[in-house]
N, C-alpha and C. Protein backbone atom coordinates (compact mmCIF):
# COMPACT_ATOMS: atom_id res chain seq x y z
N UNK A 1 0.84 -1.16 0.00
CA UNK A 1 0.00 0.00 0.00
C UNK A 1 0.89 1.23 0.00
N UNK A 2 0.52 1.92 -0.95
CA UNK A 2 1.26 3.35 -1.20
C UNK A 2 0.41 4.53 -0.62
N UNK A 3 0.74 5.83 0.57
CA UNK A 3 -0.11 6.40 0.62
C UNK A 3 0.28 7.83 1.18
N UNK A 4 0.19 9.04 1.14
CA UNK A 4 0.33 10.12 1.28
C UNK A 4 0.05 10.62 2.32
N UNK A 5 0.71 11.52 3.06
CA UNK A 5 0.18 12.36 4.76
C UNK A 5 0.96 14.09 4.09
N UNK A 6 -0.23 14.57 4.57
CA UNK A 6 -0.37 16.55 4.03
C UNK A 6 0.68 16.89 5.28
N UNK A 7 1.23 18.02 5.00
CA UNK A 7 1.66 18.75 6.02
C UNK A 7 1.42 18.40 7.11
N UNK A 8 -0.41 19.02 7.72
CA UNK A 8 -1.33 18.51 8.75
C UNK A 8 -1.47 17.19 9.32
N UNK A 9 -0.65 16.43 8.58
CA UNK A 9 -0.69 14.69 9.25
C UNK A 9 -2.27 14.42 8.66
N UNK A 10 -2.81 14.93 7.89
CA UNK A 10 -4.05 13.95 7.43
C UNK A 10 -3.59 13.28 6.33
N UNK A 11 -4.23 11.71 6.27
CA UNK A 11 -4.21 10.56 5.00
C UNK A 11 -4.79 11.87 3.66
N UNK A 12 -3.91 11.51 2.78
CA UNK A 12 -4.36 11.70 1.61
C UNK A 12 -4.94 10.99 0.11
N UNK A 13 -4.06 9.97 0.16
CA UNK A 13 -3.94 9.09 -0.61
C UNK A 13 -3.72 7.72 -0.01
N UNK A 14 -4.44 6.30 -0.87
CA UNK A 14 -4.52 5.33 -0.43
C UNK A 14 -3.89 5.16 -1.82
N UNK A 15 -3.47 3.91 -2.17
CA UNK A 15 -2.77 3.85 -3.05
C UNK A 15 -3.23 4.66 -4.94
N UNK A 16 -4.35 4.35 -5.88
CA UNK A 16 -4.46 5.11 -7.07
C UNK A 16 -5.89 6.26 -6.30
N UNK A 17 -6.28 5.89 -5.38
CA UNK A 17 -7.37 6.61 -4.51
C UNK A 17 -6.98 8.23 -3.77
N UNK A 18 -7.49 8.90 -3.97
CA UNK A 18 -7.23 10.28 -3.41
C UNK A 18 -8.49 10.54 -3.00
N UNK A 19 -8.47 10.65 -1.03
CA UNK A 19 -9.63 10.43 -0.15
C UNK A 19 -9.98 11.93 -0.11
N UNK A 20 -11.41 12.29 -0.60
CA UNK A 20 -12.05 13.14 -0.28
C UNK A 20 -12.32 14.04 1.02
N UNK A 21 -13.48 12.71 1.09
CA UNK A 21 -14.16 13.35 2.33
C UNK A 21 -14.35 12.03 3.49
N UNK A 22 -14.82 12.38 5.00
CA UNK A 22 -15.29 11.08 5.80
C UNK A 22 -16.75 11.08 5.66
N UNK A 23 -17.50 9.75 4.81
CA UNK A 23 -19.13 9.97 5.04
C UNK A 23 -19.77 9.13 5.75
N UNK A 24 -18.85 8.26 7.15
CA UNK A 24 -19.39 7.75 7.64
C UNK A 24 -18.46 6.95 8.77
N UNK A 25 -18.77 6.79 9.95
CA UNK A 25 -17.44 6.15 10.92
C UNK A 25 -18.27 5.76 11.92
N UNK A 26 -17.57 4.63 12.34
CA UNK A 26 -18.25 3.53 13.46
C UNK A 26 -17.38 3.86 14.87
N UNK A 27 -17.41 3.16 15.67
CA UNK A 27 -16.44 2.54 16.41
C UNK A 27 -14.94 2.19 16.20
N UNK A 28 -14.86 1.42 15.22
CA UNK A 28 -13.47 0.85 14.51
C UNK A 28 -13.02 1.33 13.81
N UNK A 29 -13.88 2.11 12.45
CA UNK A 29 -13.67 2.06 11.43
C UNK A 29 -14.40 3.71 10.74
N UNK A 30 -13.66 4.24 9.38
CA UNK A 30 -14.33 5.16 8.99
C UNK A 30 -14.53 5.02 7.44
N UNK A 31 -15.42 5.32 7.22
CA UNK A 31 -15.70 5.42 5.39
C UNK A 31 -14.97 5.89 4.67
N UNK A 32 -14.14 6.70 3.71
CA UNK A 32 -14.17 7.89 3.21
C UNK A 32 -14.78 7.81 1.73
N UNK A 33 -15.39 8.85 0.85
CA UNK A 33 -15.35 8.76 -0.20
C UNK A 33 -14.16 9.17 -1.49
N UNK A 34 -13.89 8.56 -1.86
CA UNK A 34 -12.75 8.56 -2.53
C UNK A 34 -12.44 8.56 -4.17
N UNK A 35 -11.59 9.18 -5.01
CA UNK A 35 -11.98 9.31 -6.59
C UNK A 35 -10.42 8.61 -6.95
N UNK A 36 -10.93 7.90 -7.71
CA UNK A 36 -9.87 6.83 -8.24
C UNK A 36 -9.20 7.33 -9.37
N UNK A 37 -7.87 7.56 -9.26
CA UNK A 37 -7.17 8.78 -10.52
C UNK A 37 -6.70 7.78 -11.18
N UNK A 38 -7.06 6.93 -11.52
CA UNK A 38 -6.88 6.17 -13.52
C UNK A 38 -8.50 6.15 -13.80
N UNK A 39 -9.00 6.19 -13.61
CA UNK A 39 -10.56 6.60 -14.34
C UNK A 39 -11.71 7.39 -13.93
N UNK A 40 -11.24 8.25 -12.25
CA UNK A 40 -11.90 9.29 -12.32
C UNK A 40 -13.54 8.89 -11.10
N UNK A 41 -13.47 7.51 -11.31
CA UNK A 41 -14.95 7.01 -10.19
C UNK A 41 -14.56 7.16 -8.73
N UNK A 42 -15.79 7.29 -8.56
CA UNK A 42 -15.98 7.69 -6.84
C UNK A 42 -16.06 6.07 -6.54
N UNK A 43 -15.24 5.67 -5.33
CA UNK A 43 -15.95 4.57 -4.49
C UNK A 43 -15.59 4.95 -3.64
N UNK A 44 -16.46 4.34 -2.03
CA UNK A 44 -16.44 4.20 -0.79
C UNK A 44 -15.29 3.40 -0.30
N UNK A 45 -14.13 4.53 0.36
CA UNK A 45 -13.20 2.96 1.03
C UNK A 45 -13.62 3.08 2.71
N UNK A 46 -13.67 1.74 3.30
CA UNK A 46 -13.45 1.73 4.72
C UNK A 46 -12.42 1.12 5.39
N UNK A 47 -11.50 2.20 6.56
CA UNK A 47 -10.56 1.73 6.70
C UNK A 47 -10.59 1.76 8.61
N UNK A 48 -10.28 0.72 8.99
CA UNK A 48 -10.21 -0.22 10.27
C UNK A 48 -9.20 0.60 11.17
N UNK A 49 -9.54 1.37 12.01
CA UNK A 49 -8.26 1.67 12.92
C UNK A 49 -7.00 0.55 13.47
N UNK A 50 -5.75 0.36 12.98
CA UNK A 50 -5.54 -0.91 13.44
C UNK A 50 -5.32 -0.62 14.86
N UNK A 51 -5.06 0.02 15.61
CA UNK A 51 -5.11 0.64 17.41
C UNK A 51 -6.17 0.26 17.59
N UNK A 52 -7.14 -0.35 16.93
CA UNK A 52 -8.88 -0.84 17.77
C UNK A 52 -8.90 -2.37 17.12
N UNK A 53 -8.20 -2.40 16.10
CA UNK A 53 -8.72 -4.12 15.82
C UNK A 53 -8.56 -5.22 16.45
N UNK A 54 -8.30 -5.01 17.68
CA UNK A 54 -7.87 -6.02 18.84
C UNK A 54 -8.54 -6.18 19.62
N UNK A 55 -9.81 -5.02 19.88
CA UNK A 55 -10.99 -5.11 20.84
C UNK A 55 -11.82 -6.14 20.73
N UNK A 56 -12.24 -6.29 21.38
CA UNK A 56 -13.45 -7.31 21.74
C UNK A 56 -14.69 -6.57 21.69
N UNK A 57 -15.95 -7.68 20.94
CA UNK A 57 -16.87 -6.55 20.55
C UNK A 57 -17.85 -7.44 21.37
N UNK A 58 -18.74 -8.25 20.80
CA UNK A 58 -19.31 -9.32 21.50
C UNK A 58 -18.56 -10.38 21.36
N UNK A 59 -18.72 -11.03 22.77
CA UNK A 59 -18.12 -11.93 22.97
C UNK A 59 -16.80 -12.57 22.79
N UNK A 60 -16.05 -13.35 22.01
CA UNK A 60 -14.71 -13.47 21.54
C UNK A 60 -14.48 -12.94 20.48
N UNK A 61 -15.58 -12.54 19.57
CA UNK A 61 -15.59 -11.51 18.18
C UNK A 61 -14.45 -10.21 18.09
N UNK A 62 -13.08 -10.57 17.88
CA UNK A 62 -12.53 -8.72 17.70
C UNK A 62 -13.23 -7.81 16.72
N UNK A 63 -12.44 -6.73 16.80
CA UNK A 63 -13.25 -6.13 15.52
C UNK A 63 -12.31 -6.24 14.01
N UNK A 64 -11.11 -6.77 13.93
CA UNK A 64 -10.77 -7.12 12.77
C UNK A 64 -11.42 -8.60 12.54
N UNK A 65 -11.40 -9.55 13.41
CA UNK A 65 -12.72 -10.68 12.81
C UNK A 65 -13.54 -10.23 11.91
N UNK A 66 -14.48 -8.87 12.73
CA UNK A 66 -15.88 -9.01 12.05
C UNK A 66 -15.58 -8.10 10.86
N UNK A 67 -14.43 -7.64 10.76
CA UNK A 67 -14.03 -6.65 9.01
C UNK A 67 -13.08 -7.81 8.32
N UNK A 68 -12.72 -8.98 8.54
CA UNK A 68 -12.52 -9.77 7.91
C UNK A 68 -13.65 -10.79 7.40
N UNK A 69 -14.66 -11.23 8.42
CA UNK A 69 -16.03 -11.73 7.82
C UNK A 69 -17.07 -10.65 6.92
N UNK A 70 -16.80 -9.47 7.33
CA UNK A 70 -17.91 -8.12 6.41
C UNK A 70 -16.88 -8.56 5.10
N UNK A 71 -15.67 -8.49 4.89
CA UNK A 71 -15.12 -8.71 3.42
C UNK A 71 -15.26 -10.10 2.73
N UNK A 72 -15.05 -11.28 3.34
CA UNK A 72 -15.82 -11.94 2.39
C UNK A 72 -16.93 -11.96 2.27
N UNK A 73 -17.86 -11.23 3.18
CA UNK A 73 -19.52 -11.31 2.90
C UNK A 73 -19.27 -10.22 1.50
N UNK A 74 -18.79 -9.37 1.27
CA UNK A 74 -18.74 -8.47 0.34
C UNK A 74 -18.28 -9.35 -1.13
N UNK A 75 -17.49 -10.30 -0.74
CA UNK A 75 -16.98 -10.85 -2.17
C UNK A 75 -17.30 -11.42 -2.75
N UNK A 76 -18.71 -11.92 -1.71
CA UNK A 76 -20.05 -13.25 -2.74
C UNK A 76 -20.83 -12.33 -3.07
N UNK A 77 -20.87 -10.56 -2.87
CA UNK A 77 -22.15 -10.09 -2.97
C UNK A 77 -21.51 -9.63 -5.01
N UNK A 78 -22.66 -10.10 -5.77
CA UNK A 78 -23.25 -9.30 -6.99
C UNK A 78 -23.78 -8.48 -7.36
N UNK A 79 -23.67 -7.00 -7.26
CA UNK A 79 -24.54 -5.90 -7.20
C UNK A 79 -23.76 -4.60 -7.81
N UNK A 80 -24.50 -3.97 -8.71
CA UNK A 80 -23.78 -2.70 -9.25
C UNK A 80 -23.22 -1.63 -8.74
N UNK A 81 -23.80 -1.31 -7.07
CA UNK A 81 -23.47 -0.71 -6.11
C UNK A 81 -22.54 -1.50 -4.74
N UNK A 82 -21.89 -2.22 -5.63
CA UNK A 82 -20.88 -3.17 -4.78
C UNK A 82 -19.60 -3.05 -6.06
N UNK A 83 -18.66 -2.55 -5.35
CA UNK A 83 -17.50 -3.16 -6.66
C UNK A 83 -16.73 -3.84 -6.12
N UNK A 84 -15.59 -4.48 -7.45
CA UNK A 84 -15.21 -5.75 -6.62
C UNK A 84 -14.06 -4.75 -7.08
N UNK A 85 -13.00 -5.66 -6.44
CA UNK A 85 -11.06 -5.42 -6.37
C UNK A 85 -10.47 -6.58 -6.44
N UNK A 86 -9.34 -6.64 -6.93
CA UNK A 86 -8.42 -7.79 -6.98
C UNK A 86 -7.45 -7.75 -5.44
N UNK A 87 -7.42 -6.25 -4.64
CA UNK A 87 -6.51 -6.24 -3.77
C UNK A 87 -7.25 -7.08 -2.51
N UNK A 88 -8.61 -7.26 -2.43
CA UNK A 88 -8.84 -8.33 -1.14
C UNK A 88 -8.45 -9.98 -1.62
């Protein structure tokens, strides 16, 4: 992973991704929306604090478990508002 920090210490870049904005954050984890500079599309990335993926959520569940089970639930899903990647 290739990725950029501004002056300000904010993420800029995830690897061909240049992160917008945050449109959404949990507990663990935050959304950003992001525009992909070889063709210009918006997708949603979410990225896992790794300083929290060690918590315990319910029960023996961490929270990188349940963002490792949300990604393959994502990789059986078929839907136009789902894209796939070769990097998972």
């Amino acid at each position: 992973m290739i990725s950029t920090i501004s002056n300000q210490g904010k993420l800029e870049t995830i690897n061909q991704y240049k992160l917008i904005k945050i449109i959404g954050q949990g507990s663990f984890a935050k959304v950003y929306l992001a525009k992909d500079s070889t063709n210009g599309e918006r997708r949603a990335i979410k990225m896992l604090d790794k300083k929290l993926s060690g918590w315990k959520l319910l029960g023996k569940t961490t929270a990188l478990d349940a963002a490792t089970k949300e990604t393959a639930i994502m990789k059986k899903l078929k839907h136009p508002n789902v894209g796939k990647s070769n990097q998972w």
